[in-house]
C-alpha atoms as a PDB file:
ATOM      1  CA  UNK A   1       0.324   1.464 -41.129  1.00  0.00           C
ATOM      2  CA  UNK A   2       1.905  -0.461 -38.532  1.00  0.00           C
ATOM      3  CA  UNK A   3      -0.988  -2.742 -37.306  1.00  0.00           C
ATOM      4  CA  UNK A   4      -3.980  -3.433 -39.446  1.00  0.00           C
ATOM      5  CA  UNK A   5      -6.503  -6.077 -37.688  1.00  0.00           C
ATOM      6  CA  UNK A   6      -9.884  -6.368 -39.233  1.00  0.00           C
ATOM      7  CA  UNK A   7     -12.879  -8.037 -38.619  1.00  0.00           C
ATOM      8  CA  UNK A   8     -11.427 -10.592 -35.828  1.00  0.00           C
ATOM      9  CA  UNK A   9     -13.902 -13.164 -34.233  1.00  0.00           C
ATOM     10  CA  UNK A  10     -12.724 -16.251 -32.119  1.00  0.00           C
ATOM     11  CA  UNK A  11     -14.884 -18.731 -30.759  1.00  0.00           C
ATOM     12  CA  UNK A  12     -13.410 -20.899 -27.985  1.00  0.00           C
ATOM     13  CA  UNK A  13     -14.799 -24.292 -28.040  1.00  0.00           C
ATOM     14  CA  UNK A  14     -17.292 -25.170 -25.917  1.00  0.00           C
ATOM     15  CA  UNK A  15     -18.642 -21.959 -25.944  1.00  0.00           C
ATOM     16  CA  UNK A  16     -21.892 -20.069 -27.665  1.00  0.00           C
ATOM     17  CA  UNK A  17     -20.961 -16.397 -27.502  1.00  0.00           C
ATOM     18  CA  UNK A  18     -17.433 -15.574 -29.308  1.00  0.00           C
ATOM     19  CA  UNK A  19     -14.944 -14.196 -27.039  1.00  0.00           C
ATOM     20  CA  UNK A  20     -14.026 -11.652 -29.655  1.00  0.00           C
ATOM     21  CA  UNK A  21     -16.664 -10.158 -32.613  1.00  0.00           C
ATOM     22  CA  UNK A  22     -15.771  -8.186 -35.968  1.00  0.00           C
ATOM     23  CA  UNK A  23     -12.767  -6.630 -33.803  1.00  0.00           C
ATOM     24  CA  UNK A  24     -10.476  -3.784 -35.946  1.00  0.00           C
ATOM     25  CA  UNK A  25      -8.061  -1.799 -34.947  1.00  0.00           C
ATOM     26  CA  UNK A  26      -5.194   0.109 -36.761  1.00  0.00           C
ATOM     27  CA  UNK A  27      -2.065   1.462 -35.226  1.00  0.00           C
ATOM     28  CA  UNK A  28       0.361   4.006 -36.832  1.00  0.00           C
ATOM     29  CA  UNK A  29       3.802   4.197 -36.596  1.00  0.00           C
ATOM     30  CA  UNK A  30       5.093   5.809 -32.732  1.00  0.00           C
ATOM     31  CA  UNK A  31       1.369   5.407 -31.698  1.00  0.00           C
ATOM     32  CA  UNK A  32       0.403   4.044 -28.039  1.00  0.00           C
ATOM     33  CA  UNK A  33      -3.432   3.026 -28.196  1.00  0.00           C
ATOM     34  CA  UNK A  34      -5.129   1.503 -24.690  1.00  0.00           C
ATOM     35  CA  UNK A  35      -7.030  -1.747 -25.198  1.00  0.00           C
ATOM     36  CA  UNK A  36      -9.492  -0.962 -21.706  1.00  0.00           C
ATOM     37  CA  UNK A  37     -11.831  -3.328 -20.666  1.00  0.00           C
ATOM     38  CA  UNK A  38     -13.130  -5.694 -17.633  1.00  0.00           C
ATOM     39  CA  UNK A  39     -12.030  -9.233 -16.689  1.00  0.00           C
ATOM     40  CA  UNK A  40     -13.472 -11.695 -19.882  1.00  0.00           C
ATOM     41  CA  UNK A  41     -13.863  -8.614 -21.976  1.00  0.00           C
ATOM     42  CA  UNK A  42     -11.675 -10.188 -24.493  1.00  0.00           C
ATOM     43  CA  UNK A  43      -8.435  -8.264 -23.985  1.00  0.00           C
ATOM     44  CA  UNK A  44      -6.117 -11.115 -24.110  1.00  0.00           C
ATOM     45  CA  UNK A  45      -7.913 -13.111 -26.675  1.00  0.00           C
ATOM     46  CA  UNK A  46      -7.100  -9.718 -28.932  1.00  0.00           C
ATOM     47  CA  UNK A  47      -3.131 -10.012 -28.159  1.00  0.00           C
ATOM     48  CA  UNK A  48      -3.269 -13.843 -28.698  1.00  0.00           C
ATOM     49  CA  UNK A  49      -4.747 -13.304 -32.283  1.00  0.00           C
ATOM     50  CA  UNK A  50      -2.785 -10.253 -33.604  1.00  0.00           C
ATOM     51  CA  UNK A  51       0.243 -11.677 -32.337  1.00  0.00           C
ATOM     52  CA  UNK A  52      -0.080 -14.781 -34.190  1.00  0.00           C
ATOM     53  CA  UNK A  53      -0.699 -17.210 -30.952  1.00  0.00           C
ATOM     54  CA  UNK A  54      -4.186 -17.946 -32.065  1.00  0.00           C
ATOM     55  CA  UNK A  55      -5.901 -18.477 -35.035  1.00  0.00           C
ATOM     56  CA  UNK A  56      -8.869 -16.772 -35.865  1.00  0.00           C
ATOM     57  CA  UNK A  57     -12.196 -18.172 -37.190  1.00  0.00           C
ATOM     58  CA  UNK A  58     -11.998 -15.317 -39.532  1.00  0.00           C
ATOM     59  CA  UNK A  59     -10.849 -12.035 -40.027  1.00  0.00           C
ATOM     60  CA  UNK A  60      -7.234 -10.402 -41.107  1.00  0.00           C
ATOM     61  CA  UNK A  61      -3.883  -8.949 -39.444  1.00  0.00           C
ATOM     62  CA  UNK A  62      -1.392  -7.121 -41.054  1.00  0.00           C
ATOM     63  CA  UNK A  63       2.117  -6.412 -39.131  1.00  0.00           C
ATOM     64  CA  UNK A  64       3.786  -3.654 -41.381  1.00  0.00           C
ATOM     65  CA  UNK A  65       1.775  -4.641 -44.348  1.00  0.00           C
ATOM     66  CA  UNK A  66       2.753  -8.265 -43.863  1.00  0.00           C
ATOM     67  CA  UNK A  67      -0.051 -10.464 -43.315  1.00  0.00           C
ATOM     68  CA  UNK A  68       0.773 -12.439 -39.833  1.00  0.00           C
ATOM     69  CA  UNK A  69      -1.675 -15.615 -41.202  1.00  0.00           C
ATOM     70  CA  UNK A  70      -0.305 -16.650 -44.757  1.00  0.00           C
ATOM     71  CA  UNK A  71       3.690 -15.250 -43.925  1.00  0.00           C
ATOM     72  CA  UNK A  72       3.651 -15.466 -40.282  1.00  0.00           C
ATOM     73  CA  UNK A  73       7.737 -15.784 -40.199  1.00  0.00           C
ATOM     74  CA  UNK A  74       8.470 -12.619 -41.626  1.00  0.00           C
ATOM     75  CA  UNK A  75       5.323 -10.615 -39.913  1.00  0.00           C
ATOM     76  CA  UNK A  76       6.637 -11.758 -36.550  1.00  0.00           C
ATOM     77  CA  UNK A  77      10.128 -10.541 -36.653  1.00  0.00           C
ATOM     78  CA  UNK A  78       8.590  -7.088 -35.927  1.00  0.00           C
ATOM     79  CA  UNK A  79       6.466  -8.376 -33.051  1.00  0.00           C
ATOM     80  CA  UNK A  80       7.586  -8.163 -29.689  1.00  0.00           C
ATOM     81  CA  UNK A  81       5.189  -9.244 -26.796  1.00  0.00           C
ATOM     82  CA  UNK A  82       5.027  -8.579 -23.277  1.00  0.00           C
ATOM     83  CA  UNK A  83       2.334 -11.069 -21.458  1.00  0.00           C
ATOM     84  CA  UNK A  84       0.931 -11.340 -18.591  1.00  0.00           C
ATOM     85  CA  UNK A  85       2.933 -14.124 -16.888  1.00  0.00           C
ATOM     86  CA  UNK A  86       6.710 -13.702 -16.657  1.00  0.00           C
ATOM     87  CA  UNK A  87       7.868 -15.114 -19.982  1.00  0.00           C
ATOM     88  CA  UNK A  88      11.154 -16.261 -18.178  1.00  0.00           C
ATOM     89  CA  UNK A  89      13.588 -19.104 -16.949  1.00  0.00           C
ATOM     90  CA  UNK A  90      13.531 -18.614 -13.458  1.00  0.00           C
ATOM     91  CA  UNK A  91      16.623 -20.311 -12.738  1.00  0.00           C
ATOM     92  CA  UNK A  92      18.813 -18.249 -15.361  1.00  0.00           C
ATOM     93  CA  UNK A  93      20.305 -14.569 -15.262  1.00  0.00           C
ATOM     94  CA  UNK A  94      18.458 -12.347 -16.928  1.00  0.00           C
ATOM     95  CA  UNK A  95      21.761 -11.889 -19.085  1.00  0.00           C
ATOM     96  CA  UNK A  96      20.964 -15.719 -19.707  1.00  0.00           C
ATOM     97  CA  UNK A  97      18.026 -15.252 -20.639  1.00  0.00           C
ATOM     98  CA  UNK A  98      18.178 -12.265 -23.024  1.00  0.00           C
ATOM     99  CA  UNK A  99      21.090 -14.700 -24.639  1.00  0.00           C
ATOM    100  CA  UNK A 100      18.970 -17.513 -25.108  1.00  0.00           C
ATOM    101  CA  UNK A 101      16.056 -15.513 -26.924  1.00  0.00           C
ATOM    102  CA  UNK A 102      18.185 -13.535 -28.831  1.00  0.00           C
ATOM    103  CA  UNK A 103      19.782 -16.567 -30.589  1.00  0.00           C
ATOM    104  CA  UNK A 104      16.087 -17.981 -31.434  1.00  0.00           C
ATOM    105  CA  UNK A 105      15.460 -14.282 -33.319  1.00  0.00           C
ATOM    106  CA  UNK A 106      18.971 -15.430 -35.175  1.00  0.00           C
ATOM    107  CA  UNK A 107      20.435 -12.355 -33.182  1.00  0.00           C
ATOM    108  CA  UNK A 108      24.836 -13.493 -31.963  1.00  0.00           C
ATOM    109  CA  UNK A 109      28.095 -12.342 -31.900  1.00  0.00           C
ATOM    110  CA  UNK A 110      28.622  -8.579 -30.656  1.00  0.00           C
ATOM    111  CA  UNK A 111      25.194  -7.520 -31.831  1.00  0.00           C
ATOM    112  CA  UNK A 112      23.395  -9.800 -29.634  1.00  0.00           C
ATOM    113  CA  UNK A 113      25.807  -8.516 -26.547  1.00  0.00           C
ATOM    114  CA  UNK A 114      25.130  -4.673 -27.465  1.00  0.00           C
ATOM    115  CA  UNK A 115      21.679  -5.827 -27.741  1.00  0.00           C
ATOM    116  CA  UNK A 116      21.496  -6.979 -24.141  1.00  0.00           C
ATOM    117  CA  UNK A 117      23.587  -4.003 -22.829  1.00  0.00           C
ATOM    118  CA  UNK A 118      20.962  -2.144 -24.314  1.00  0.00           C
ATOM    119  CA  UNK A 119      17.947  -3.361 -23.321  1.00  0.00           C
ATOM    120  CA  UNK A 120      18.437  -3.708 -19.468  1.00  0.00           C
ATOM    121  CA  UNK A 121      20.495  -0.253 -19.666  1.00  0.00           C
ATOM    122  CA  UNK A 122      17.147   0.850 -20.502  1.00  0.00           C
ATOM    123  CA  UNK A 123      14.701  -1.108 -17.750  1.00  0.00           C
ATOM    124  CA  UNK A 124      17.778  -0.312 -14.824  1.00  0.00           C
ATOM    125  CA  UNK A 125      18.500  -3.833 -14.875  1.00  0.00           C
ATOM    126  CA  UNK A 126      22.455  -3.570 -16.135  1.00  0.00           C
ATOM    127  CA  UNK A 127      23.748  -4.020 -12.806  1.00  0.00           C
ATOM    128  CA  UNK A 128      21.563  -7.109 -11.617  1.00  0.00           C
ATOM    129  CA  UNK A 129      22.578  -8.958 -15.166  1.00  0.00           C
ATOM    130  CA  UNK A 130      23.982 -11.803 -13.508  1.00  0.00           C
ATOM    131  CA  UNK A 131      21.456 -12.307 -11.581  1.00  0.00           C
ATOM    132  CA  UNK A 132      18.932 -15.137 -11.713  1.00  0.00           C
ATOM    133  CA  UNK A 133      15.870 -14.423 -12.460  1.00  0.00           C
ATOM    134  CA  UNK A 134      14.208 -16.051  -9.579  1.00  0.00           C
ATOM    135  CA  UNK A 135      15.883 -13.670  -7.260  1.00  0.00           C
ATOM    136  CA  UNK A 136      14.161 -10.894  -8.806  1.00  0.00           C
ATOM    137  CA  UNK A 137      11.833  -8.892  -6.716  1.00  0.00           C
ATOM    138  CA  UNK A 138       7.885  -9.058  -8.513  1.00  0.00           C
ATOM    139  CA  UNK A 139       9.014  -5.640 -10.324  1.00  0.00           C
ATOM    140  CA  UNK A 140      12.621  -6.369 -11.902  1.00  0.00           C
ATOM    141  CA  UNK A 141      11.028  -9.143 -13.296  1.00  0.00           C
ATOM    142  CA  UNK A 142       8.475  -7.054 -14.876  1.00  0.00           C
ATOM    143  CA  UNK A 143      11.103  -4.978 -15.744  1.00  0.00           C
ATOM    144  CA  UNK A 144      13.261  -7.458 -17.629  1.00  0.00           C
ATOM    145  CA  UNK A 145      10.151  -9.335 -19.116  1.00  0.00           C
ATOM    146  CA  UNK A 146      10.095  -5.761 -20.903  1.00  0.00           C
ATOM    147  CA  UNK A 147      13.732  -5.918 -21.866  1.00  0.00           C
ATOM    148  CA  UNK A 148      13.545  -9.672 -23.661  1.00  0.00           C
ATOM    149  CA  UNK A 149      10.181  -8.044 -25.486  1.00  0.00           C
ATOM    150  CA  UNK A 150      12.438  -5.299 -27.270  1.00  0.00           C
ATOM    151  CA  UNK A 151      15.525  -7.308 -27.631  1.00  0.00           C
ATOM    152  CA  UNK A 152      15.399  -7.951 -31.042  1.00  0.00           C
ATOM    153  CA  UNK A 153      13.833  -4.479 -32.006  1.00  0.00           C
ATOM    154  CA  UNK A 154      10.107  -4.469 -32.869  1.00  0.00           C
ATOM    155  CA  UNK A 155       8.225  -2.291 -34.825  1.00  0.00           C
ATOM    156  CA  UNK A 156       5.317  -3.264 -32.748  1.00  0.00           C
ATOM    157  CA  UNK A 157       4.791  -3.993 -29.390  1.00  0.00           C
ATOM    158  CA  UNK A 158       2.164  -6.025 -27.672  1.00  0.00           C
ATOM    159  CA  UNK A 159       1.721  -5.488 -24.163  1.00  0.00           C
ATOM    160  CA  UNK A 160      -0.797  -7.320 -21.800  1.00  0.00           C
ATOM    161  CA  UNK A 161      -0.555  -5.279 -18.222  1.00  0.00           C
ATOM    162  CA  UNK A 162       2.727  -5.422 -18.113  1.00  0.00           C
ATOM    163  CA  UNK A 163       2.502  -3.347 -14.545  1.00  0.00           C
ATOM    164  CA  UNK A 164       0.786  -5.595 -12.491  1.00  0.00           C
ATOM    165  CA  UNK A 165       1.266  -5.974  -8.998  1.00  0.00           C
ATOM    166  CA  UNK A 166       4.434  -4.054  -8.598  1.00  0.00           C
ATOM    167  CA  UNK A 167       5.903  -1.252  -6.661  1.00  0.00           C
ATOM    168  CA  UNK A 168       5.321   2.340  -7.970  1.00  0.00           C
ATOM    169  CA  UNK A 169       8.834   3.020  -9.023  1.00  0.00           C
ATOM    170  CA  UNK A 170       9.208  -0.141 -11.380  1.00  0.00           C
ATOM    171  CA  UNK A 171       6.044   1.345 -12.908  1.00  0.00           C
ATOM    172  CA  UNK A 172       6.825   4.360 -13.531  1.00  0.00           C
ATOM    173  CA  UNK A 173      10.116   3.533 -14.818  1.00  0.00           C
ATOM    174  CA  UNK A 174       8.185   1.482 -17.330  1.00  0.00           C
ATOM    175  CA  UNK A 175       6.007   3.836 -18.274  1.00  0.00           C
ATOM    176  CA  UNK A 176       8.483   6.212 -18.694  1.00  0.00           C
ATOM    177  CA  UNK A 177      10.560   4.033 -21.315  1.00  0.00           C
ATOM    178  CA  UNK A 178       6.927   3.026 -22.769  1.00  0.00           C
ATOM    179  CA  UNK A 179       6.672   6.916 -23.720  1.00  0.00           C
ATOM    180  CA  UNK A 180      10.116   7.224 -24.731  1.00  0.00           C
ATOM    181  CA  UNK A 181       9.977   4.008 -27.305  1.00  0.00           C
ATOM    182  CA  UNK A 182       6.473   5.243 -28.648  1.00  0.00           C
ATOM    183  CA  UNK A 183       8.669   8.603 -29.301  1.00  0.00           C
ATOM    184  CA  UNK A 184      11.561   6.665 -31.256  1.00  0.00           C
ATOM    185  CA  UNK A 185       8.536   5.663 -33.057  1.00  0.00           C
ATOM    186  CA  UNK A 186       7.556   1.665 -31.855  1.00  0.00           C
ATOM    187  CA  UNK A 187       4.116   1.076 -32.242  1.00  0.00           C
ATOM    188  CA  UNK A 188       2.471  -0.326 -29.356  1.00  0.00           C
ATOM    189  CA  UNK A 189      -1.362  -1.760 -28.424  1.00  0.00           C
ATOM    190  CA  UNK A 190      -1.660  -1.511 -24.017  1.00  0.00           C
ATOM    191  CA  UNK A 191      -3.844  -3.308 -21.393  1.00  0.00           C
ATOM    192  CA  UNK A 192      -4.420  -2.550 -18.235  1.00  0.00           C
ATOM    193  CA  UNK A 193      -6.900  -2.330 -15.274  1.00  0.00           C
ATOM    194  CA  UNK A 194      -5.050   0.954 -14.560  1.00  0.00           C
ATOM    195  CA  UNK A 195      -6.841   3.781 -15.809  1.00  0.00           C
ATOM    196  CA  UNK A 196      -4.469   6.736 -15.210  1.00  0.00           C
ATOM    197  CA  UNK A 197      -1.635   5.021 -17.044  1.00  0.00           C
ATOM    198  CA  UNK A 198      -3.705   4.990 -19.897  1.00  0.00           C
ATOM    199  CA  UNK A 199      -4.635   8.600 -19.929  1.00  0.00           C
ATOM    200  CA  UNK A 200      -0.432   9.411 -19.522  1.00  0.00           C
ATOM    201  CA  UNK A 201       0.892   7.463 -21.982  1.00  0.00           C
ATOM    202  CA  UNK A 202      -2.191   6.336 -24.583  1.00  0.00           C
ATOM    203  CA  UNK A 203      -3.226   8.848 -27.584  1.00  0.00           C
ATOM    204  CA  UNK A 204      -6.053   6.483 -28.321  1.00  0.00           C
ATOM    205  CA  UNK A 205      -7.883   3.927 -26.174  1.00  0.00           C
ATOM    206  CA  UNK A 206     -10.333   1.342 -27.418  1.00  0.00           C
ATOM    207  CA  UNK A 207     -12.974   0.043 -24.757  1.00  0.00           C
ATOM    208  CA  UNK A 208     -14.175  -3.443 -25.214  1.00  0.00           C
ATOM    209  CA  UNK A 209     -16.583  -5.542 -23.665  1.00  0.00           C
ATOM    210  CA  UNK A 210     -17.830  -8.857 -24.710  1.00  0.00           C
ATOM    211  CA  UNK A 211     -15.257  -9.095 -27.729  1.00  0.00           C
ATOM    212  CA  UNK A 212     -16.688  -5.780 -29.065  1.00  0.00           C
ATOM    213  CA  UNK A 213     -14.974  -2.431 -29.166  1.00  0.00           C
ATOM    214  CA  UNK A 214     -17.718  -0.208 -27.637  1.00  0.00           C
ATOM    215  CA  UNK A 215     -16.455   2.796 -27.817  1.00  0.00           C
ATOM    216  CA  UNK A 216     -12.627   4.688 -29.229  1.00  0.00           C
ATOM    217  CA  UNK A 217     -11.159   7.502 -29.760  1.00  0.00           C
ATOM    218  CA  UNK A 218      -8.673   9.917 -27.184  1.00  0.00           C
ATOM    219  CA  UNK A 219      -9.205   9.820 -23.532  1.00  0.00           C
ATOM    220  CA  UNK A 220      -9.633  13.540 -23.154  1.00  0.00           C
ATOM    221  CA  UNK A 221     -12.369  13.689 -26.132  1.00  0.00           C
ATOM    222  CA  UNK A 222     -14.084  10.307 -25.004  1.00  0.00           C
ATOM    223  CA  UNK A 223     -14.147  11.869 -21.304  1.00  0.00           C
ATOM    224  CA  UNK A 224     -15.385  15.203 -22.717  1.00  0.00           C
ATOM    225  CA  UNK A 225     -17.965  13.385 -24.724  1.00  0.00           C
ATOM    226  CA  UNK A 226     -20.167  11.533 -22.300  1.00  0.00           C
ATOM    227  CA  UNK A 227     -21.391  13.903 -19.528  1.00  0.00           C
ATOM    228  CA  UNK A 228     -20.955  13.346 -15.838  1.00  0.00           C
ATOM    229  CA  UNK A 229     -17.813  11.783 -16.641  1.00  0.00           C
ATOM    230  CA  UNK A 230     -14.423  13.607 -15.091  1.00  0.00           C
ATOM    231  CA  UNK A 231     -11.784  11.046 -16.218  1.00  0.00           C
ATOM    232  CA  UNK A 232     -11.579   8.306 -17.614  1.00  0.00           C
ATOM    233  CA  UNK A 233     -12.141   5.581 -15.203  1.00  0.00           C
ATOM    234  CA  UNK A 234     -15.866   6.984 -14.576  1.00  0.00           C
ATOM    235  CA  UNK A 235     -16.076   6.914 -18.134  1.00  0.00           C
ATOM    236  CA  UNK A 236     -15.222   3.012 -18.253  1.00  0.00           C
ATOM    237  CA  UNK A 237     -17.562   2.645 -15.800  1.00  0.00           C
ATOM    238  CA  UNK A 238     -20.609   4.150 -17.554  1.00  0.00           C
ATOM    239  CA  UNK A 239     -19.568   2.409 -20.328  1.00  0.00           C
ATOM    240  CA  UNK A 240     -19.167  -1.368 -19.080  1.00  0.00           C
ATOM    241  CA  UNK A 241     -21.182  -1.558 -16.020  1.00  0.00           C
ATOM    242  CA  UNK A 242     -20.067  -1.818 -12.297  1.00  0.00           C
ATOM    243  CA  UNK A 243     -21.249  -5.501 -11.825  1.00  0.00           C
ATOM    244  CA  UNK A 244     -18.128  -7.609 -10.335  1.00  0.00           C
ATOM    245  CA  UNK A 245     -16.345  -9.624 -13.545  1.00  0.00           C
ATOM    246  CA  UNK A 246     -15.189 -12.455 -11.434  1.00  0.00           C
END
């Protein structure tokens, strides 16, 4: 087991209802599993707990049958996270910046340049290494957020839409390397508003909505499952509601 969260509940201050409740989820090793759900569902607060950025009012996470609370240091060094936000100094190259993170995971000397080689080889990014970041168009950024994510080798991946408002060729180059690392077996937990890259690359997806998982299992057998659903983004929509989540 890979990733073994159980019974996860976060209250934010201020507020009555918890933004996540009783949450579990497992991953196994190579396995890609969709965390799906609308704007406040409780997506992000998820990531921020099993990754160790929050703190939970109770429940448990295991990272390769380390638990991330009581030996955080040594669960983390199989974590690698792709947020939201570009996690990146704008004003250095993404060679730079692949440098500087590498040396905080204790990664130097030739290992830490193969590394780099490696991992924007693998996003197209080799020949725009010296480039700074802020030059980047919205989805070699994205691209290279990916690439500082896997730099020092995780066992499992965190990724919070990590295709978001770029062009269709940056996303399905990240898709396609998404597949390929799930094959080399990473472990990795997905959100997105996107739908249809959940049913290509997810064997599992987990709805949520209002810090519960609602519903799990694959997309074809969820989709199958409820009638008068065709693919999965009716199903979401039976499921959750079509009010706007502003």
């Amino acid at each position: 087991m890979i990733l073994l969260a159980d019974g996860l509940t976060k209250t934010y201050p201020g507020s009555r209802a918890p933004a996540l409740s009783d949450f579990s989820l497992s991953l196994e090793s190579g396995e890609i599993v969709g965390l799906l759900g609308p704007n406040g569902a409780g997506k992000t607060t998820a990531i921020s707990l099993m990754t160790g950025l929050l703190a939970p009012d109770s429940g448990s996470v295991h990272i390769c049958g380390t638990d991330l609370f009581k030996r955080s240091r040594q669960a983390r060094q199989w974590i690698g996270l792709v947020p939201q936000h570009i996690a990146l100094y704008p004003n250095l190259t993404a060679a730079e910046n692949l440098a500087y993170l590498g040396r905080m995971y204790h990664l130097g000397g030739r290992v830490l340049k193969e590394r780099i080689d490696v991992c924007l080889e693998m996003v197209g990014l080799s020949n725009n290494a010296r480039i700074r970041i802020a030059a980047y168009s919205g989805g070699m950024k994205r691209r290279a957020n990916l690439a500082a994510a896997l730099l020092h080798e995780p066992k499992m991946l965190f990724l919070d839409e990590p295709t978001i408002g770029i062009d269709p060729q940056s996303r399905n180059m990240i898709l396609d390397r998404l597949f390929d690392l799930g094959r080399s077996g990473i472990s990795m937990l997905y959100t997105t508003h996107y739908m249809e890259e959940a049913e290509k690359i997810c064997s599992r997806v987990a709805i949520i909505d209002e810090g519960r998982i609602i519903s799990q299992g694959s997309p074809e057998d969820l989709v199958n499952g409820h009638p008068g659903c065709d693919h999965l983004g009716a199903l979401f929509l039976q499921l959750t509601g079509k009010e706007l989540r502003d």
